[in-house]
Protein backbone atom coordinates (compact mmCIF):
# COMPACT_ATOMS: atom_id res chain seq x y z
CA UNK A 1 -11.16 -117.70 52.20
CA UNK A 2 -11.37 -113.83 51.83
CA UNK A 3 -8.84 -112.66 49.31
CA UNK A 4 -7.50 -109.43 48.34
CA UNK A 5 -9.21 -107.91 45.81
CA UNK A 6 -8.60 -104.30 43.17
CA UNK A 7 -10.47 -101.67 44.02
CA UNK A 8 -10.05 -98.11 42.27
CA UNK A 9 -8.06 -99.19 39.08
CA UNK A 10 -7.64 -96.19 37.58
CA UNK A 11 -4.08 -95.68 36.05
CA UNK A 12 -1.53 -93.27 36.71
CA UNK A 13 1.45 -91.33 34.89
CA UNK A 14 1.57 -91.25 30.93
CA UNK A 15 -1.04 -92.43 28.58
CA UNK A 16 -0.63 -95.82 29.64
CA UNK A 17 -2.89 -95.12 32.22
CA UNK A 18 -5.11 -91.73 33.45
CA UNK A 19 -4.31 -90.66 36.85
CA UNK A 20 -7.61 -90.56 38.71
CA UNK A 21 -9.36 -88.52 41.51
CA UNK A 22 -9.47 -89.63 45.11
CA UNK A 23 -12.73 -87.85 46.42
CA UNK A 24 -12.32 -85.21 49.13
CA UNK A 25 -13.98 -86.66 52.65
CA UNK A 26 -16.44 -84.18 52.52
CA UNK A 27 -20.66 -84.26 51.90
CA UNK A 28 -23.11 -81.72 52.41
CA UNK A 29 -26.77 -82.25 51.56
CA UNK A 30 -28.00 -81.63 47.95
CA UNK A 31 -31.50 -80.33 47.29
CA UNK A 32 -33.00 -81.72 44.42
CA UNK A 33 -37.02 -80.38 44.24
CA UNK A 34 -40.06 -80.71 42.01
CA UNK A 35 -41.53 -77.38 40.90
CA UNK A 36 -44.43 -77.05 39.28
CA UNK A 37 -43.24 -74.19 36.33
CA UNK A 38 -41.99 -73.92 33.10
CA UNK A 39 -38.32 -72.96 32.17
CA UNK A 40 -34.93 -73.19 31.44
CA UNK A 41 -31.74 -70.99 30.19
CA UNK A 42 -28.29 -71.59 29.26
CA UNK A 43 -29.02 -74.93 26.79
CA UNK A 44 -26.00 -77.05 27.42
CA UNK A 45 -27.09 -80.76 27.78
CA UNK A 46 -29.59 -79.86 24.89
CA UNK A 47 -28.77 -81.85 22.33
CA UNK A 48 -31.45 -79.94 19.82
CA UNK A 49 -35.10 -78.69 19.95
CA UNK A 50 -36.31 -81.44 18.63
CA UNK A 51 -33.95 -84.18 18.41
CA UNK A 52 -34.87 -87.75 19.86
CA UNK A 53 -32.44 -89.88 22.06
CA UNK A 54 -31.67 -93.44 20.77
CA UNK A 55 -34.31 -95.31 21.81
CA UNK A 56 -33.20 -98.92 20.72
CA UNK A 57 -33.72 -100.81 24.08
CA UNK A 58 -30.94 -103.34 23.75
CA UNK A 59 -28.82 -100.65 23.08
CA UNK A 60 -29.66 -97.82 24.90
CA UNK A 61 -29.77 -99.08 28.43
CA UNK A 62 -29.81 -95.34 29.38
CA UNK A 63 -27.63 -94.13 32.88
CA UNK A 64 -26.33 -96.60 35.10
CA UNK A 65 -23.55 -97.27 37.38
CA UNK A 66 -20.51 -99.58 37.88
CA UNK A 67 -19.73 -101.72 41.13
CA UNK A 68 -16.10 -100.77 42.58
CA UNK A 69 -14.87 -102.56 45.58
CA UNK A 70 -17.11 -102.49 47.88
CA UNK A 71 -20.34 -102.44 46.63
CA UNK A 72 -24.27 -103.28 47.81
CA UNK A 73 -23.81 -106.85 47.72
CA UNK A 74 -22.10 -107.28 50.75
CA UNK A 75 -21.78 -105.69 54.39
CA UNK A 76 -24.75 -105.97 56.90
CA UNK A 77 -27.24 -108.06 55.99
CA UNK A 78 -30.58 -105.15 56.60
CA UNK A 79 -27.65 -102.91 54.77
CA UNK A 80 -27.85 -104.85 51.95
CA UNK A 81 -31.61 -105.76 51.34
CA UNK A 82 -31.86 -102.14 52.23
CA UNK A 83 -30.06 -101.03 49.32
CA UNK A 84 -31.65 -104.04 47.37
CA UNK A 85 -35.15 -102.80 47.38
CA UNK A 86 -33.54 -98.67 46.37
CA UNK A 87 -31.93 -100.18 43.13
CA UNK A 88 -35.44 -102.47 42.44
CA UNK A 89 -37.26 -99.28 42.14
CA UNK A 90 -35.62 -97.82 39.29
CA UNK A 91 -33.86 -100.82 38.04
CA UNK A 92 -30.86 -98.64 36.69
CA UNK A 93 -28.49 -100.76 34.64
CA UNK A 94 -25.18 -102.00 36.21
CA UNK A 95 -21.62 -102.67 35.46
CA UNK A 96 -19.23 -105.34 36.93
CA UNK A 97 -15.75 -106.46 35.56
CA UNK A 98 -14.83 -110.05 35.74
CA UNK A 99 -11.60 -109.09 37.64
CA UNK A 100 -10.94 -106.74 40.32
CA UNK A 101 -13.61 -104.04 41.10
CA UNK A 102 -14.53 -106.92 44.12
CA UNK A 103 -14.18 -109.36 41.67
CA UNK A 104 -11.75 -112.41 42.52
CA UNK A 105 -9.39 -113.72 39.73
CA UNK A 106 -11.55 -115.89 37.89
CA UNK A 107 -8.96 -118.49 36.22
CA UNK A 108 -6.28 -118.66 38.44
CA UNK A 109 -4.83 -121.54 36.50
CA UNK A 110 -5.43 -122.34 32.94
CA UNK A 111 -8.79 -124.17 33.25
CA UNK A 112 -9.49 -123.71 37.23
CA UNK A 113 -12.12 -121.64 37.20
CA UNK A 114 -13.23 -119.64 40.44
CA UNK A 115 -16.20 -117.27 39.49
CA UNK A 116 -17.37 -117.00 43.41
CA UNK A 117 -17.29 -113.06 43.43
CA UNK A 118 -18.64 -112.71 40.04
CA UNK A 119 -21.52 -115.21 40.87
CA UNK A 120 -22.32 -113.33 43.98
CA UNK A 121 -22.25 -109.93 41.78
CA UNK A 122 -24.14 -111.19 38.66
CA UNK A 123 -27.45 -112.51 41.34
CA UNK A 124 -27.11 -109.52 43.40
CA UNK A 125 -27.74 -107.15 39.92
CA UNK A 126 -30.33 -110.10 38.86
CA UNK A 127 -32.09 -109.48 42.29
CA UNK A 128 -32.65 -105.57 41.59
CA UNK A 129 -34.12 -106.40 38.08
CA UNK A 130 -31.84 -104.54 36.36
CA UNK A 131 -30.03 -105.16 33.02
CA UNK A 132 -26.41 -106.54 34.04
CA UNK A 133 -23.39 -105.76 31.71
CA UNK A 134 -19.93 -107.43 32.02
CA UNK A 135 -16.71 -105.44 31.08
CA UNK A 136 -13.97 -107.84 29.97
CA UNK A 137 -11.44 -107.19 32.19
CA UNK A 138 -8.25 -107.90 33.46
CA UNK A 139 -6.72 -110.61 32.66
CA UNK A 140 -5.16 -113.50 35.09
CA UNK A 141 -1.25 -113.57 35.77
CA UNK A 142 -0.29 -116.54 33.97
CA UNK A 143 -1.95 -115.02 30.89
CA UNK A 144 0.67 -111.95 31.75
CA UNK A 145 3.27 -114.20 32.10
CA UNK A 146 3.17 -114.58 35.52
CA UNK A 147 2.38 -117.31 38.24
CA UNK A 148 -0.71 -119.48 37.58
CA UNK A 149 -2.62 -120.49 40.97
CA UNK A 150 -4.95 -117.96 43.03
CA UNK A 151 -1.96 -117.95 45.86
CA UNK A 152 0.15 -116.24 43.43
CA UNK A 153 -2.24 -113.52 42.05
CA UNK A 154 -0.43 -110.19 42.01
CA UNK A 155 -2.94 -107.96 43.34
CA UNK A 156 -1.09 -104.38 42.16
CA UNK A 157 -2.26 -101.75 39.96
CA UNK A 158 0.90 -102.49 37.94
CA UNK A 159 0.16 -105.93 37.45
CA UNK A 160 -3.37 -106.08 37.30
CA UNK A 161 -3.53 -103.05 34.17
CA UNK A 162 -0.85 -105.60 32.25
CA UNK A 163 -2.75 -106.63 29.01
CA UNK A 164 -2.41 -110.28 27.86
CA UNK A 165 0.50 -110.96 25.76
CA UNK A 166 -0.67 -112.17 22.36
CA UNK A 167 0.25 -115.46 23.15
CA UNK A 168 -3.03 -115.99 25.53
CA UNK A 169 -5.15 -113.54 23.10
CA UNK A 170 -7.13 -116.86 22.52
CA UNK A 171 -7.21 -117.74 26.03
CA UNK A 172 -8.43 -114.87 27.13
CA UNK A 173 -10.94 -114.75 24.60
CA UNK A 174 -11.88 -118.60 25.56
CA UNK A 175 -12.23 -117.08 29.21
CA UNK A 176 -14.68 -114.57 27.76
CA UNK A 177 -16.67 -117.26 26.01
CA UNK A 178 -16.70 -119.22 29.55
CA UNK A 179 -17.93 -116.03 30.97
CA UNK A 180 -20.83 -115.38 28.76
CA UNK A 181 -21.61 -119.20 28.98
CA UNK A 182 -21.69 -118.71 32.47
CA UNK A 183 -24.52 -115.61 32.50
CA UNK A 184 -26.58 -116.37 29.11
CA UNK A 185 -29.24 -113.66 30.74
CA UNK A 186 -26.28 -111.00 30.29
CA UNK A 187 -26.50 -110.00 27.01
CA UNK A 188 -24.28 -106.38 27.06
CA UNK A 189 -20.38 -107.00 26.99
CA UNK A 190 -17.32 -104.63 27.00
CA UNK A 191 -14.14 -105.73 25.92
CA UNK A 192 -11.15 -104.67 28.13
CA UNK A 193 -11.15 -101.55 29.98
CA UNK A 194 -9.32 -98.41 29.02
CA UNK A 195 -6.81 -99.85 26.75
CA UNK A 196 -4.44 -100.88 29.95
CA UNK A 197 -1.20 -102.44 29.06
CA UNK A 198 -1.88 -101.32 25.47
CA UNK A 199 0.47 -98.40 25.37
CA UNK A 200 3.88 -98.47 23.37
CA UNK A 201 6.37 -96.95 25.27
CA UNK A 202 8.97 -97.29 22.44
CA UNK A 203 6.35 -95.71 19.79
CA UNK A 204 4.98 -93.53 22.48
CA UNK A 205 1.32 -94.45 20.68
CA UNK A 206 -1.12 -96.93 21.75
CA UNK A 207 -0.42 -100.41 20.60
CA UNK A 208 -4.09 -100.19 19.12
CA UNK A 209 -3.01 -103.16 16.55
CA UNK A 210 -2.48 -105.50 19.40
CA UNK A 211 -5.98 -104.32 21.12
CA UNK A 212 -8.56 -105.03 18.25
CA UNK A 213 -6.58 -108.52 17.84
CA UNK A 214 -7.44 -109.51 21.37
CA UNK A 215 -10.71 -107.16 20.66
CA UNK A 216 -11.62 -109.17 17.57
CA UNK A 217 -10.99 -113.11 19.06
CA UNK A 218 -13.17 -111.94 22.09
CA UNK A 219 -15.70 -110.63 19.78
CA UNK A 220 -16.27 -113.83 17.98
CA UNK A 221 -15.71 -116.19 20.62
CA UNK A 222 -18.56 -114.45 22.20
CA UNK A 223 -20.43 -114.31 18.78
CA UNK A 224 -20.15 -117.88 18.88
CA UNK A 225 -21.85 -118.92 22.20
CA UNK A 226 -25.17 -116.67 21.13
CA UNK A 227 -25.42 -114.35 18.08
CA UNK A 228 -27.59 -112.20 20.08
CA UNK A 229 -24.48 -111.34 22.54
CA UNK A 230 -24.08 -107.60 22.16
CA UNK A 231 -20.18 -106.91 21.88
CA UNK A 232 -18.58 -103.06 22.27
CA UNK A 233 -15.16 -101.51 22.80
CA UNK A 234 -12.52 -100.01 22.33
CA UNK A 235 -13.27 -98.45 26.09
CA UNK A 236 -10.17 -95.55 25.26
CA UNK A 237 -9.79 -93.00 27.39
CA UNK A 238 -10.45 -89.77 25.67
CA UNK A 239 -7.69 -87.54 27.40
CA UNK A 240 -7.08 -83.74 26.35
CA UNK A 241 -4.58 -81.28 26.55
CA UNK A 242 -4.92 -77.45 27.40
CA UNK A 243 -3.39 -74.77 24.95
CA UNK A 244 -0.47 -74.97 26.48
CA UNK A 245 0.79 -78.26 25.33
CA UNK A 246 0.10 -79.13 22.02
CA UNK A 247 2.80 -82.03 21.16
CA UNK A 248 -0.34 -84.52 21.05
CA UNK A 249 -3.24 -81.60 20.12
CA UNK A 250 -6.25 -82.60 17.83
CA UNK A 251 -9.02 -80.99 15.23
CA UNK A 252 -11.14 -82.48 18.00
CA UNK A 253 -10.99 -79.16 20.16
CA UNK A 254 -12.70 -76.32 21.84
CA UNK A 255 -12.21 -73.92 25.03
CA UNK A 256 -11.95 -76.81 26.91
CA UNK A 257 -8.77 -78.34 25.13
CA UNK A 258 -7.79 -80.75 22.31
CA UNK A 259 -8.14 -84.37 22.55
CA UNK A 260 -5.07 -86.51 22.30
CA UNK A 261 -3.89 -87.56 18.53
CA UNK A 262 -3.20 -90.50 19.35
CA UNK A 263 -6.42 -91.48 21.41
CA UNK A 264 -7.87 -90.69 18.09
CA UNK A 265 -5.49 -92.67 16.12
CA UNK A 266 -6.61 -95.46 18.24
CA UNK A 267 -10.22 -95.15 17.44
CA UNK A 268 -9.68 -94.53 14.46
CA UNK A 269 -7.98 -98.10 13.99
CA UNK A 270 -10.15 -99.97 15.93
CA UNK A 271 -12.95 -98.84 13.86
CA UNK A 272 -12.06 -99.27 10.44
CA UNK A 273 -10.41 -103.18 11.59
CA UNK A 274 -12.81 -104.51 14.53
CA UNK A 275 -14.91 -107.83 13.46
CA UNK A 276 -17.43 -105.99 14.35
CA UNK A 277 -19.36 -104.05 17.18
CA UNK A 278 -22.78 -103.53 18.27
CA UNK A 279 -22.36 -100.21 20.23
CA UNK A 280 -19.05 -98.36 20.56
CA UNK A 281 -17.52 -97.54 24.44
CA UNK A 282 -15.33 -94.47 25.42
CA UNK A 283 -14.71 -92.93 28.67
CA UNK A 284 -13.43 -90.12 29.86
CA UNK A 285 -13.22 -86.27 31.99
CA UNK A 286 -14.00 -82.70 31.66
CA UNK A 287 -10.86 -81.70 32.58
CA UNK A 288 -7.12 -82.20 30.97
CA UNK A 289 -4.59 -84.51 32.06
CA UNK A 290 -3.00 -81.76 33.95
CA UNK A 291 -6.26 -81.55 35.85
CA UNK A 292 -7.33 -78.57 34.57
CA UNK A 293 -11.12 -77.33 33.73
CA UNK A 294 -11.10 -74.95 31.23
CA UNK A 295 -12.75 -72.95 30.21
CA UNK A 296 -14.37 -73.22 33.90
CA UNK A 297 -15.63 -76.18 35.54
CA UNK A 298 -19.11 -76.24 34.51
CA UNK A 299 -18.29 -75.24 30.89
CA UNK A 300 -15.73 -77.97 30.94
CA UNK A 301 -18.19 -80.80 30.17
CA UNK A 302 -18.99 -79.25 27.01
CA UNK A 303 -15.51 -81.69 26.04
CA UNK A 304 -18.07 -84.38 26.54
CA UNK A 305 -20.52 -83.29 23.77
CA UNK A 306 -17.82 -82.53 21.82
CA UNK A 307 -16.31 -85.87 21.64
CA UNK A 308 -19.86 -87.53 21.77
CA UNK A 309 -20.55 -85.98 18.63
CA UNK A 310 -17.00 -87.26 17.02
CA UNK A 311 -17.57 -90.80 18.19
CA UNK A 312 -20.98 -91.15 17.06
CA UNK A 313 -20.21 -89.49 13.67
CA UNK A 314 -16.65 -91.74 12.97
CA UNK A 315 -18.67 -95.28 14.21
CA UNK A 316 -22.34 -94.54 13.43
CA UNK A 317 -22.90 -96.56 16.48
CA UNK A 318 -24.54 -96.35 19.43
CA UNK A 319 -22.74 -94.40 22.18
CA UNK A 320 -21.75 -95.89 25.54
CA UNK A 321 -19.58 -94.10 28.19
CA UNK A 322 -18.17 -96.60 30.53
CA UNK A 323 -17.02 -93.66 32.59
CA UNK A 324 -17.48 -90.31 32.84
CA UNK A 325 -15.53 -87.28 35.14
CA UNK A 326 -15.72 -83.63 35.84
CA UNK A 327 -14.34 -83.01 39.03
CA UNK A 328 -10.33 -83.20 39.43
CA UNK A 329 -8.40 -84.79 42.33
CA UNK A 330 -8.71 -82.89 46.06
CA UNK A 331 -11.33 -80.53 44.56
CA UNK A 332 -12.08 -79.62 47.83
CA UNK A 333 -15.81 -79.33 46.18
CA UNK A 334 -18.84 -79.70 48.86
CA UNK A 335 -21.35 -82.24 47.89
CA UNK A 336 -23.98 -80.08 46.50
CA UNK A 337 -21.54 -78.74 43.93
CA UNK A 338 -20.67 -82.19 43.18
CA UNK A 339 -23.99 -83.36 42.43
CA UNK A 340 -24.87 -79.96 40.16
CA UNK A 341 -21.69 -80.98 38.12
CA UNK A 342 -22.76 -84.10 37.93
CA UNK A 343 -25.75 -83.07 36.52
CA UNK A 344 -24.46 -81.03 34.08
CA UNK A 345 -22.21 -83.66 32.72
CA UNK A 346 -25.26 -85.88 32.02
CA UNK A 347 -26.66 -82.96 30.21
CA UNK A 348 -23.69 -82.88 27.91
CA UNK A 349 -23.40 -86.64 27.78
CA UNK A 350 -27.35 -86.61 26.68
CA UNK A 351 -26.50 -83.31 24.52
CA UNK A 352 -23.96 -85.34 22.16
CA UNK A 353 -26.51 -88.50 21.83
CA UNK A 354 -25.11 -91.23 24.52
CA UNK A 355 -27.34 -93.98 24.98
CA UNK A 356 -25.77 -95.23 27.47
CA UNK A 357 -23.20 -94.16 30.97
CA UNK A 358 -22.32 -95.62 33.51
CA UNK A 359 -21.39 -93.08 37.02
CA UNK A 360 -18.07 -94.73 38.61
CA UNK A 361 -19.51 -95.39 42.21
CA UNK A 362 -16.93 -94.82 44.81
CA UNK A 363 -17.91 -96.64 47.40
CA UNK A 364 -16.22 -97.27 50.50
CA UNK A 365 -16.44 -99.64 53.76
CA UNK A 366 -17.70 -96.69 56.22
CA UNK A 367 -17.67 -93.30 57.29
CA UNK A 368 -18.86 -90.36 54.80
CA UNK A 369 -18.90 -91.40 51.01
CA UNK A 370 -18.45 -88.58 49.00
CA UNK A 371 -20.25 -89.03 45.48
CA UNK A 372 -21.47 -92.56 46.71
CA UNK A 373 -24.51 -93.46 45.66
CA UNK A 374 -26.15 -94.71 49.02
CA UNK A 375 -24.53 -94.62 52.37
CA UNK A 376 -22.16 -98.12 52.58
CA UNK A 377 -23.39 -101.46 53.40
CA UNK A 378 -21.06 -102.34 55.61
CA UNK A 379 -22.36 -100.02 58.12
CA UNK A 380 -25.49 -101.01 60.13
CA UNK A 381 -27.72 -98.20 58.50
CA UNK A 382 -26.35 -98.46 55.07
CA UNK A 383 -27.95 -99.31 52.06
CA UNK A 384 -30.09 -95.39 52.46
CA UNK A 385 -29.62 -93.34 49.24
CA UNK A 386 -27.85 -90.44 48.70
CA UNK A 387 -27.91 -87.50 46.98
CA UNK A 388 -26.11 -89.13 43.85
CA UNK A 389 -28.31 -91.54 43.73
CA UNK A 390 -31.34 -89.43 43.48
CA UNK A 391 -30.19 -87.43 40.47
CA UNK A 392 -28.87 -90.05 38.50
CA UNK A 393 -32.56 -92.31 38.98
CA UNK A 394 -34.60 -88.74 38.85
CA UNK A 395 -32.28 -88.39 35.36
CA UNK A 396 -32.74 -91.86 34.23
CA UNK A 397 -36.42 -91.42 34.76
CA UNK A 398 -36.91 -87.80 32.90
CA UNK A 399 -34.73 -88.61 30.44
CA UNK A 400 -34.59 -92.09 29.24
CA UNK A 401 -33.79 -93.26 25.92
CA UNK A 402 -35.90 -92.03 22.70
CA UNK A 403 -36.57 -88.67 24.96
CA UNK A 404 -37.40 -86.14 22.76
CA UNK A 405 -35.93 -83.09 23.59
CA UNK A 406 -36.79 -79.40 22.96
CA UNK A 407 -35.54 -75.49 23.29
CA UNK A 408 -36.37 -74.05 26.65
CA UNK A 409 -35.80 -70.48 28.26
CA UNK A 410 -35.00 -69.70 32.00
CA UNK A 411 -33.25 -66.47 33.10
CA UNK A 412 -32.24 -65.29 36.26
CA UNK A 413 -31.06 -61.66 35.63
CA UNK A 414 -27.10 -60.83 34.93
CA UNK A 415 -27.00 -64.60 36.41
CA UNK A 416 -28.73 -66.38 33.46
CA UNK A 417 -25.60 -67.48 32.38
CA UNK A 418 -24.65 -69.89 35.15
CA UNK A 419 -27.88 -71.64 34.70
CA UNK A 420 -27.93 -74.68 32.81
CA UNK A 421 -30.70 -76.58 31.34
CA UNK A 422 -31.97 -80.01 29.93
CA UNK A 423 -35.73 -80.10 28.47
CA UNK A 424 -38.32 -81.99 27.13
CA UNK A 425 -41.86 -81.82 26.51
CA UNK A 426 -42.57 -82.47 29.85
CA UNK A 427 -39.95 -81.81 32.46
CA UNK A 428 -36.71 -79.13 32.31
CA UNK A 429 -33.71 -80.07 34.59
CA UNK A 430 -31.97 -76.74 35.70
CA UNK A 431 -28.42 -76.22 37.48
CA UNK A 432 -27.11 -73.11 39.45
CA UNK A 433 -23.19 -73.55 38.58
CA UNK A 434 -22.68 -70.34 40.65
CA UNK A 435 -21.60 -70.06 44.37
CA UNK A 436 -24.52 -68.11 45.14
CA UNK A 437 -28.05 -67.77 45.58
CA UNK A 438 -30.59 -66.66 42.41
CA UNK A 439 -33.83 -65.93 41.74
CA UNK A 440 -35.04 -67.48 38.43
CA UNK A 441 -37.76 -66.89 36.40
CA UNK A 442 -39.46 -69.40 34.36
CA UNK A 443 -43.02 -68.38 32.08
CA UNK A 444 -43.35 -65.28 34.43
CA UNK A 445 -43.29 -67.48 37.79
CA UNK A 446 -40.27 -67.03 39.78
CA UNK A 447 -38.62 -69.30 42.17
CA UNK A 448 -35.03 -69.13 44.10
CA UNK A 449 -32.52 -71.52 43.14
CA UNK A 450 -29.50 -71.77 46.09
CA UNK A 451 -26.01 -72.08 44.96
CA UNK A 452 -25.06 -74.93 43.24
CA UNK A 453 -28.93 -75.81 43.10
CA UNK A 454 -30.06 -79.20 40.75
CA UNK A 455 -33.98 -78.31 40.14
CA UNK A 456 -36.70 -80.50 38.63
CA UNK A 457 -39.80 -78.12 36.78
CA UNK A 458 -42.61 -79.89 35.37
CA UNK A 459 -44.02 -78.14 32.22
């Protein structure tokens, strides 16, 4: 019987939760070409002439994406094996959460288990070939305190971003354990998404004590059913502030704000008390809570090198992003310049060292699907890609893990400074962040670049 199931959980209000974007219904075609010329110019995304990507495979999966609502694995059946065969040919890794997201509640009574949805997710990944990771998240009601039975789910954001109290820390981390049981050919896990139901509203800090207790029983429990289970949190949401406000403000700053304190706090708990941790997850946007990109909204995303660089340097772990913004709410932004900040946001992510991100598909049942990556499979021709899709597999392709990547010089006249490149030995990704048409010039061969242009050059 069809149940209701979460789709966007994103949060809203105070820390306890981000507010998140709603897409603008709008999508105009994106042209993303192969050159055959040198180049490049303004070197964010760079992380160094000369520095290598981690290249660990079980640890740098590379760029991915995460199943929302409704996702590939159901709709129209041509829809479906349509988009099927797309994500076989590139294989890009993908995230599912074991409630909401699509997902069904999974124990809707202590030791009823109904894992139909996350079955049906799990084989549709496994059909693709690509490398399936489980975040740990939420938690079912009668851990919560509420009603035990799948009748009495309460499908609500509220409800469904309510932690576990610490009385079921154990049972949630025995749910984990039944999870990973469940998938032994899943070997990446998450624990808990975002740090929901974790803030202190009496403290006004994130209850970051009562996260790495549930953090640490998951861990182990996990540990337990196969050593090789790769375990990584704490999943916080790296919010910043603009000048303007600085009750929360940070050292962790720049023109594009200051991270929140207590975000850092957090981290900064989690890491020094965790059980352990084989690759550390953050998420998080360009712009501050208050929506705005500063110092622009292309040099916004420099925030994400910028706290790349922190997280990598605190942990000394590998870097995942479970999530990763740069365009606010009712942007109004067409497609094209969605894609090209897109792009630039991987070339920060891959500028501060991430081995690993995830792009938050938004899909949706019909109609156009801004930012989707292929067109829905619930229409009849569904399942096509879309211009998402094609940079994120062109980027996990050109720049995979243990890419090696080097200086590289593209100018465009007074407009060489709304160009921005990524570059290695062998291919240079370049963006036009401006509204207008340029003509760029690359090892003295020229070539246009139209506004908000994401080009490919081959070296």
């Amino acid at each position: 019987m069809e149940r209701h199931r979460a789709s966007a959980i994103r949060g809203a209000g105070g820390p306890r939760g981000r507010h998140r974007r709603r897409i603008p219904a709008m999508v105009v075609a994106v042209l993303l070409a192969l050159a055959g010329c040198d180049g490049s110019g303004h070197d964010l995304g760079e992380p160094g002439p000369g520095r290598t990507g981690p290249s660990n495979t079980d640890l740098a999966l590379g760029w991915g994406f995460t199943h929302t609502q409704y996702s590939a694995d159901s709709g129209a059946d041509d829809a479906v094996a349509r988009a099927r065969r797309l994500l076989a040919e590139r294989a890009l890794p993908q995230n599912q959460a074991i409630m909401g997201w699509g997902v069904g509640n999974p124990e809707p009574a202590p030791g009823a288990y109904d894992f139909t949805d996350l079955d049906r997710r799990v084989a549709y990944i496994r059909s693709t070939g690509a490398p399936p990771v489980i975040t740990l998240c939420c938690a079912p009601d009668w851990m919560k305190g509420g009603r035990p039975g799948a009748a009495g789910t309460n499908w609500s954001t509220r409800s469904l971003e309510t932690a576990p109290l610490p009385a079921h820390y154990a049972d949630f981390a025995a749910l984990a354990a039944r999870v990973a049981e469940r998938y032994p050919d899943v070997r990446h896990f998450i624990v808990w998404n975002e740090f929901k139901g974790f803030y202190d509203d009496t403290r006004r800090r994130w209850d970051y004590e009562g996260y790495t207790r549930l953090y640490n029983q998951v861990y182990d429990a996990l540990k337990k059913v196969d050593k090789a289970n790769l375990v990584g949190g704490p999943y916080l949401a790296m919010d910043s502030y603009g000048p303007g406000d600085q009750a929360y403000a940070s050292g962790l700053k720049g023109p594009w704000g200051s991270v929140d304190q207590r975000v850092l706090d957090a981290f900064t708990y989690w890491n020094k008390h965790k059980a352990g941790a084989d690759f550390v997850v953050v998420d998080g946007a360009g712009f501050t809570r208050a929506g705005r990109l500063l110092p622009d909204a292309f040099a916004a995303a420099d925030k994400l090198t910028a706290v790349s660089e922190w997280v990598r340097g605190v942990s000394g772990l590998p870097l995942w992003w479970a999530e990763y913004y740069i365009e606010p709410e009712a942007s109004g932004w067409s497609e094209q310049r969605r894609v090209a900040a897109q792009a630039v946001a991987m070339a920060a992510l891959a500028r501060g060292g991430t081995s690993t991100a995830f792009y938050w598909n938004p899909e949706q049942r019909g109609g156009p699907c801004p930012g989707c990556l292929w067109r829905p499979t619930q229409q009849g021709d569904g399942g096509a890609p879309l211009a998402m899709y094609a940079l994120i597999a062109k980027f996990a392709e050109v720049f995979a893990p243990g890419t090696r990547f080097t200086g590289v010089e593209v100018t465009a006249g007074a407009d060489t400074a709304g160009l921005r490149t990524l570059a290695s030995a062998k291919d240079v990704l370049v963006v036009n962040t401006l509204d207008h048409a340029v003509e760029a010039k690359a090892d003295g061969a020229s070539f246009p670049l139209a506004a908000y242009e994401v080009r490919w050059l081959r070296r």
